[in-house]
PDB file of N, CA and C in Angstrom:
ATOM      1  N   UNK A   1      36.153-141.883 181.048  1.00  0.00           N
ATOM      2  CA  UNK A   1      35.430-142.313 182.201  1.00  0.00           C
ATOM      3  C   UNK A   1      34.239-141.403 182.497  1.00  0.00           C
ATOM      4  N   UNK A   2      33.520-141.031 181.435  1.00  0.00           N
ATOM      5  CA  UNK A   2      32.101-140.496 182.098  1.00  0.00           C
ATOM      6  C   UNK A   2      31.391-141.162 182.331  1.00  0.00           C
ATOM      7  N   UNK A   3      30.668-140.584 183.415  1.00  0.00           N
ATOM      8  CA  UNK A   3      29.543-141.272 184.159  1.00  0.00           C
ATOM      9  C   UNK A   3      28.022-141.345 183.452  1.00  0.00           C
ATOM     10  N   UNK A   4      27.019-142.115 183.766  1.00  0.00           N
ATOM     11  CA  UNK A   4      25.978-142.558 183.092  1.00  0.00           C
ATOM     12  C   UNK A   4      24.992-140.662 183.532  1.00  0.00           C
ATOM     13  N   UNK A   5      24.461-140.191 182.634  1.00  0.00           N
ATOM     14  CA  UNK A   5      23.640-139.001 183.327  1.00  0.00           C
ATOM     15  C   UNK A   5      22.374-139.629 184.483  1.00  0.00           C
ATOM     16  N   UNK A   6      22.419-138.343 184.779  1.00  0.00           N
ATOM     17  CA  UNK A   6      21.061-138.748 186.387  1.00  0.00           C
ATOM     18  C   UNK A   6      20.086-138.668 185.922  1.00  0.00           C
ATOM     19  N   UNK A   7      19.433-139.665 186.468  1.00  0.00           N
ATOM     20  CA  UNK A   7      17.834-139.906 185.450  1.00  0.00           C
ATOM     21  C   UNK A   7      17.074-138.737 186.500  1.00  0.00           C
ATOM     22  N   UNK A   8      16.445-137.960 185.270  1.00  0.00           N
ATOM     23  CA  UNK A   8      15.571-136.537 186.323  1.00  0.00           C
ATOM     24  C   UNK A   8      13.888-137.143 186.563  1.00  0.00           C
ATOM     25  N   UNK A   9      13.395-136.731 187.836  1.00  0.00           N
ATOM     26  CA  UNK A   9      12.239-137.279 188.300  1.00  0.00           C
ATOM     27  C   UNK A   9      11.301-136.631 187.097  1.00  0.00           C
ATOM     28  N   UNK A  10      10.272-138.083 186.924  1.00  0.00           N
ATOM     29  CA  UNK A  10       9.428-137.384 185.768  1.00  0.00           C
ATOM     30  C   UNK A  10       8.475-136.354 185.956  1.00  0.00           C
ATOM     31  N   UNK A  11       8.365-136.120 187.287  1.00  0.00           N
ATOM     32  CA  UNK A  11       7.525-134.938 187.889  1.00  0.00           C
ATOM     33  C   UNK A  11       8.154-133.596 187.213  1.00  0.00           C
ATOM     34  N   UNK A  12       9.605-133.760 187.820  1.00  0.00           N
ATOM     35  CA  UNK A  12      10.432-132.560 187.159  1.00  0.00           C
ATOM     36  C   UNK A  12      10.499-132.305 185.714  1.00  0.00           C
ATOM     37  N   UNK A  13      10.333-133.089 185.256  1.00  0.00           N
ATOM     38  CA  UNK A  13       9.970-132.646 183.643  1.00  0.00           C
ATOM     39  C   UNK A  13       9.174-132.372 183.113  1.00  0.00           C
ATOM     40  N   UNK A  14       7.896-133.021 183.931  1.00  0.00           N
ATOM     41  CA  UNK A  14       6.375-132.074 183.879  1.00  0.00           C
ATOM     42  C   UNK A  14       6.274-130.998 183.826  1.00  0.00           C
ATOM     43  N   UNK A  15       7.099-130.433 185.237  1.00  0.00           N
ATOM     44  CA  UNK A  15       6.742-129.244 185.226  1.00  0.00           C
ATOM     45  C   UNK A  15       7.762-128.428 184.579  1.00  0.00           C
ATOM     46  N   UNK A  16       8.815-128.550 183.941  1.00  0.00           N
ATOM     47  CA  UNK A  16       9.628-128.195 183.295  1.00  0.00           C
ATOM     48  C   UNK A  16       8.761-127.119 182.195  1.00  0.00           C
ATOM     49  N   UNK A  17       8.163-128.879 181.189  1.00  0.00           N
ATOM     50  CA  UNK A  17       7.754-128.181 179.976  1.00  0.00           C
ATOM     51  C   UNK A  17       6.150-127.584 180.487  1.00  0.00           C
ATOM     52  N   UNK A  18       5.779-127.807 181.319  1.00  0.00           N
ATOM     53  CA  UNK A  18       4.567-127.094 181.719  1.00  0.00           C
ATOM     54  C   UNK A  18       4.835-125.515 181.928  1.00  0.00           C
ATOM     55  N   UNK A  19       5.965-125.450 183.016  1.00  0.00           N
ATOM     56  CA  UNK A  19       6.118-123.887 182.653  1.00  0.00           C
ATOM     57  C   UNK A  19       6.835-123.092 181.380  1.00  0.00           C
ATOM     58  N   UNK A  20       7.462-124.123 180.581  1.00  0.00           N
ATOM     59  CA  UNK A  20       7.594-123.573 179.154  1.00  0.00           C
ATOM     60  C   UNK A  20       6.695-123.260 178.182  1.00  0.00           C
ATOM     61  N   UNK A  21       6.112-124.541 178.361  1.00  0.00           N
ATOM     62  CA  UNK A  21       4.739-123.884 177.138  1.00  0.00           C
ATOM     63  C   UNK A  21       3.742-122.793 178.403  1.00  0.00           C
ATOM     64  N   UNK A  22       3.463-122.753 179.456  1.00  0.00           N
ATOM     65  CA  UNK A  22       2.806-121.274 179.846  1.00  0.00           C
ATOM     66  C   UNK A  22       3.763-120.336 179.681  1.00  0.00           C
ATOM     67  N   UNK A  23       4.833-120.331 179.772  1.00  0.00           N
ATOM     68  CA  UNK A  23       5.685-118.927 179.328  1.00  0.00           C
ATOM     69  C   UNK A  23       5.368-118.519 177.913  1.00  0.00           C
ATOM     70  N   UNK A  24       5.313-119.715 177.344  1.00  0.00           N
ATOM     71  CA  UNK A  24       5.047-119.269 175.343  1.00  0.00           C
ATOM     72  C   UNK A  24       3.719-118.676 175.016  1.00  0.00           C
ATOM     73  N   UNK A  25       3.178-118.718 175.970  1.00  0.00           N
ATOM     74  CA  UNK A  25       1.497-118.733 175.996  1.00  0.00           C
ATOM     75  C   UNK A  25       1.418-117.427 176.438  1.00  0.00           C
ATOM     76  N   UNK A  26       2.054-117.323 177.556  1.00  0.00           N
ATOM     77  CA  UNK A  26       2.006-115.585 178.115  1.00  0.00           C
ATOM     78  C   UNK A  26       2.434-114.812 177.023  1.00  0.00           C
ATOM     79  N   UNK A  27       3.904-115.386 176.508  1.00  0.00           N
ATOM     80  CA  UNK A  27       4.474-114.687 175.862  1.00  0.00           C
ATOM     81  C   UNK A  27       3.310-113.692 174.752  1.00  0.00           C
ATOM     82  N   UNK A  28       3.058-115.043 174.259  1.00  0.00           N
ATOM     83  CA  UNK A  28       1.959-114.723 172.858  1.00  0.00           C
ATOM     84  C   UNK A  28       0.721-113.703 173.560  1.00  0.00           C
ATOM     85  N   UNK A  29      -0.077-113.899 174.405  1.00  0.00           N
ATOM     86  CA  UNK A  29      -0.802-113.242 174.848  1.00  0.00           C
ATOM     87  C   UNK A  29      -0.184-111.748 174.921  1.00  0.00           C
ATOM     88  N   UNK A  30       0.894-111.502 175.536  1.00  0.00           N
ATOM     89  CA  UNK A  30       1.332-109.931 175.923  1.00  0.00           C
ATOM     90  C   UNK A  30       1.598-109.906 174.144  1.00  0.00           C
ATOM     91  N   UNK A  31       2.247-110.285 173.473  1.00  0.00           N
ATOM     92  CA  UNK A  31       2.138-110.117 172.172  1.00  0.00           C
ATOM     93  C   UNK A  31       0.766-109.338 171.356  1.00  0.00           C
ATOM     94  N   UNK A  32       0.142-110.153 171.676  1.00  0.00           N
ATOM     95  CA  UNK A  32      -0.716-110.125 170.712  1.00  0.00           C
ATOM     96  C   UNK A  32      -2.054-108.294 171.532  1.00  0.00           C
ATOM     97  N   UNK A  33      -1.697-108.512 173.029  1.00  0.00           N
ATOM     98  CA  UNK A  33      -2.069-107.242 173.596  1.00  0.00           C
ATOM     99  C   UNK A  33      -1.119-105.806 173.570  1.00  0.00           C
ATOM    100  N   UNK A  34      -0.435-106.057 173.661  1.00  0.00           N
ATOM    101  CA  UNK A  34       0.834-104.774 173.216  1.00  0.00           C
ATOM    102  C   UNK A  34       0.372-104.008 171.671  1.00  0.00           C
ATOM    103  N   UNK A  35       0.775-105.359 170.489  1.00  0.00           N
ATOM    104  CA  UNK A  35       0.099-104.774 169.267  1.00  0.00           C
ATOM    105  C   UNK A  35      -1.242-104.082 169.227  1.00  0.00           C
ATOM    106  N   UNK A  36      -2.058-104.589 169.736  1.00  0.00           N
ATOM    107  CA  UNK A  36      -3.399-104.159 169.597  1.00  0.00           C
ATOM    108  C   UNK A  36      -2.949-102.558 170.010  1.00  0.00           C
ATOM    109  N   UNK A  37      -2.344-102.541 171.048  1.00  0.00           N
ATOM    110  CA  UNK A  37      -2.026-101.028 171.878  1.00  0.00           C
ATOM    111  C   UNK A  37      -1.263-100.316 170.876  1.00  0.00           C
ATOM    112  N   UNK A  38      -0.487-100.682 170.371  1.00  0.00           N
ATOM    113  CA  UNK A  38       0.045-100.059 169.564  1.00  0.00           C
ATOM    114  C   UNK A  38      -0.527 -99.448 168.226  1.00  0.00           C
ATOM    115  N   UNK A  39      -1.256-100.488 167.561  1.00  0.00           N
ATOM    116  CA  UNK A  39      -2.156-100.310 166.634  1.00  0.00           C
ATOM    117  C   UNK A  39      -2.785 -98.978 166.817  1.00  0.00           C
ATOM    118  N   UNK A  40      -3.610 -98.717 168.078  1.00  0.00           N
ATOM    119  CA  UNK A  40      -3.991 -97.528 167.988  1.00  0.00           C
ATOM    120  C   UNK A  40      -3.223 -96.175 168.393  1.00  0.00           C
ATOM    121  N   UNK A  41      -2.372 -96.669 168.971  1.00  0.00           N
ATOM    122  CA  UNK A  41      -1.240 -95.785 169.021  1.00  0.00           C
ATOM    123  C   UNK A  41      -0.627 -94.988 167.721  1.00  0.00           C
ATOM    124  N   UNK A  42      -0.512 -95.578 167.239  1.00  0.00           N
ATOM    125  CA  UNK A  42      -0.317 -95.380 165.853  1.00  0.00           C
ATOM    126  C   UNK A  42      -1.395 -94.292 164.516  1.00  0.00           C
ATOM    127  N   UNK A  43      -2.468 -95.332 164.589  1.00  0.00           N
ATOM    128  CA  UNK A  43      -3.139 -94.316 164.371  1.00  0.00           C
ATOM    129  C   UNK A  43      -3.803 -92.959 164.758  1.00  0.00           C
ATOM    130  N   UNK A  44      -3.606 -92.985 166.212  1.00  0.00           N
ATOM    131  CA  UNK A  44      -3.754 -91.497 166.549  1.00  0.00           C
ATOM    132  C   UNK A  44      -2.534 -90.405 166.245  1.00  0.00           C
ATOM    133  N   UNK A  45      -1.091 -90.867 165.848  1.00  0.00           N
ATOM    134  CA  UNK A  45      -0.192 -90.610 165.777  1.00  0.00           C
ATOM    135  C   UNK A  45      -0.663 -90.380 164.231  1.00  0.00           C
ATOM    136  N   UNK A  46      -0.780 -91.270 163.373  1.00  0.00           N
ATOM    137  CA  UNK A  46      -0.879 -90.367 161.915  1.00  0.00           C
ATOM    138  C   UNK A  46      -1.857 -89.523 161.664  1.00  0.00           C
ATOM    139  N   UNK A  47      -3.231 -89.455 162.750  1.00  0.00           N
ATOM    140  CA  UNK A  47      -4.221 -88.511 162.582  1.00  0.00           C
ATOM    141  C   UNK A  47      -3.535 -87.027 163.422  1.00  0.00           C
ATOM    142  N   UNK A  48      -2.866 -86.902 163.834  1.00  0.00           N
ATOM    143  CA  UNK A  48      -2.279 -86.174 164.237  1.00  0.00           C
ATOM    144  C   UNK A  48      -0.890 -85.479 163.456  1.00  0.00           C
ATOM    145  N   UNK A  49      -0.424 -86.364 162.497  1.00  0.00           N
ATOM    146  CA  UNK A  49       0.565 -86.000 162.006  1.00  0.00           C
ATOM    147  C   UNK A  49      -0.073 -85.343 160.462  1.00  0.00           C
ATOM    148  N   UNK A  50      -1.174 -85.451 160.116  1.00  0.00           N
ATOM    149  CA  UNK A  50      -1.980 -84.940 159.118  1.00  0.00           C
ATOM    150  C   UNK A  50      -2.309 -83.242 159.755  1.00  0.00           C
ATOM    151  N   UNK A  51      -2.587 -82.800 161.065  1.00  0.00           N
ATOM    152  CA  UNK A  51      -2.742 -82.139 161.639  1.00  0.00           C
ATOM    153  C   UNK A  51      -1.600 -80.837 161.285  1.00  0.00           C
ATOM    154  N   UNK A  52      -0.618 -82.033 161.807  1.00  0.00           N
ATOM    155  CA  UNK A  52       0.848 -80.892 161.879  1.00  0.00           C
ATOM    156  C   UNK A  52       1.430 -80.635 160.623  1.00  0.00           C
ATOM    157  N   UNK A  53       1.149 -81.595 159.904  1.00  0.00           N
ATOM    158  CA  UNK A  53       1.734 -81.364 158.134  1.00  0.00           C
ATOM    159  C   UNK A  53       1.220 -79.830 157.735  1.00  0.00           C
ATOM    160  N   UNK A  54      -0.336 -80.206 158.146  1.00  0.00           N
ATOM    161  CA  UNK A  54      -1.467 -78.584 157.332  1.00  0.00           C
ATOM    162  C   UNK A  54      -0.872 -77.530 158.565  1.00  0.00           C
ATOM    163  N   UNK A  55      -0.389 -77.775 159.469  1.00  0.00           N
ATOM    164  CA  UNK A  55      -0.381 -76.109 159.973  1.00  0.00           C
ATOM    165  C   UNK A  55       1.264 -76.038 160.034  1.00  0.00           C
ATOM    166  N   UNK A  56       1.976 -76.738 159.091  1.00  0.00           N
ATOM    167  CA  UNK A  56       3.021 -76.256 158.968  1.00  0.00           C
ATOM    168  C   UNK A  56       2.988 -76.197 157.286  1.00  0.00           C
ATOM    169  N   UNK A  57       2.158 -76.860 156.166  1.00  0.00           N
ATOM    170  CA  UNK A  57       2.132 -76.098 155.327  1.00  0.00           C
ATOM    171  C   UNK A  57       1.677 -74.334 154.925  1.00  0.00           C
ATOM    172  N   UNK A  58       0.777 -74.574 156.341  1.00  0.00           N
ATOM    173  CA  UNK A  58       0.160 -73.087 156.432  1.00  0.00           C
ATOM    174  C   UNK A  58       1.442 -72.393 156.950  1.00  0.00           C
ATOM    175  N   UNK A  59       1.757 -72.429 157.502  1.00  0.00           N
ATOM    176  CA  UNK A  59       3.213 -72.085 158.178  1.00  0.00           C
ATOM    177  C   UNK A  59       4.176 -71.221 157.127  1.00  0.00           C
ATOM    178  N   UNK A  60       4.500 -72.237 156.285  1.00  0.00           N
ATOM    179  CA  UNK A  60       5.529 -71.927 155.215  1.00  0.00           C
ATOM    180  C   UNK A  60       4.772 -70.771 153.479  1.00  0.00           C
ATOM    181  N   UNK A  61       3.773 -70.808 153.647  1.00  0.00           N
ATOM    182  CA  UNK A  61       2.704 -70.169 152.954  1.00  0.00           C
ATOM    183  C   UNK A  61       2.609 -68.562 153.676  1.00  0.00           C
ATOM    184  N   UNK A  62       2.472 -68.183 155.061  1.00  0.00           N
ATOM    185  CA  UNK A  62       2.656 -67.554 155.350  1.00  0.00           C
ATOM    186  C   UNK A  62       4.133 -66.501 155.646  1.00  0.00           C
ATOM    187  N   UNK A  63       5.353 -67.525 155.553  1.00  0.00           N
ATOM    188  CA  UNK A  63       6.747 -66.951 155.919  1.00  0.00           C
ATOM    189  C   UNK A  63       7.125 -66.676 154.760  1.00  0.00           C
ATOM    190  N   UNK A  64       6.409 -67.481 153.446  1.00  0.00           N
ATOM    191  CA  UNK A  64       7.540 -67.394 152.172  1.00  0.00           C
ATOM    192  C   UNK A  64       7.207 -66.104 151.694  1.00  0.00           C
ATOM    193  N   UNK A  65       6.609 -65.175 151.509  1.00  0.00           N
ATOM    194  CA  UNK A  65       6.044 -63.257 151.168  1.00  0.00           C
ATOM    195  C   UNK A  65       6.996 -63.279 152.215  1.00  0.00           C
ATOM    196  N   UNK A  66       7.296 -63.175 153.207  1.00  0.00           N
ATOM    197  CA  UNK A  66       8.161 -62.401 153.948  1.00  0.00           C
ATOM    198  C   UNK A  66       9.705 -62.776 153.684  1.00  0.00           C
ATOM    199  N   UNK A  67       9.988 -63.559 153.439  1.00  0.00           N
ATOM    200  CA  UNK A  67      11.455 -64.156 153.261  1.00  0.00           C
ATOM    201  C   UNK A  67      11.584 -63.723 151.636  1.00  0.00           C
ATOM    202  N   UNK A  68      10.876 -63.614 150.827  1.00  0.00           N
ATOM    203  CA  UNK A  68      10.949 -63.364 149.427  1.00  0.00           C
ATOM    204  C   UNK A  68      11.984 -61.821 149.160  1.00  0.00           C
ATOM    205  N   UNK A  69      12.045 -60.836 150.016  1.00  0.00           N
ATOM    206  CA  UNK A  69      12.974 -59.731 149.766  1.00  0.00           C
ATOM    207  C   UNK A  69      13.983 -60.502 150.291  1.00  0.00           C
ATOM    208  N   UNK A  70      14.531 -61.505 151.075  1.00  0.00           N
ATOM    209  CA  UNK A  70      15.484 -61.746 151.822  1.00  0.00           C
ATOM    210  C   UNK A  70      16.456 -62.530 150.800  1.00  0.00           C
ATOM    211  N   UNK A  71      15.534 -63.054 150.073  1.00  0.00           N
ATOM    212  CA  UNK A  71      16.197 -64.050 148.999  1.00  0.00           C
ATOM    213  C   UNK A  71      16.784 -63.298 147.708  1.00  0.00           C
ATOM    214  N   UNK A  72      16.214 -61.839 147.332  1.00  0.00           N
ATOM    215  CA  UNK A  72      16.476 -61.813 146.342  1.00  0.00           C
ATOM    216  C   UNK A  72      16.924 -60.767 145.268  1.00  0.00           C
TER     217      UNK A  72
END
């Protein structure tokens, strides 16, 4: 004995998928602005990590003469 479903006003379904596809739309937008942010995020992060590599190769260039009696 189920009942027939309730027919939904077609207004309400307008705006249904109206605010679905603007949610998909925002969505994509913050998408596509986040990456961009990140993008450079990023690369200041590996220009920086080129930074720390050389003054910690300098680092280990300088400790290894001193650690060399320690080792041997």
């Amino acid at each position: 004995m189920s009942q027939a479903p309730v027919r939904v006003s077609p207004l309400i379904k307008f705006g249904r998928w109206s605010l679905l596809l603007v949610g998909i739309a925002y969505g994509a937008a913050h998408q596509s602005r986040l990456s961009k942010k990140e993008e450079k995020v990023r690369e200041i992060e590996g220009q920086q990590k080129a930074v720390r590599d050389a003054k910690l190769a300098e680092a280990k260039k300088r400790s290894a003469p001193a650690m060399a009696p320690c080792l041997g």
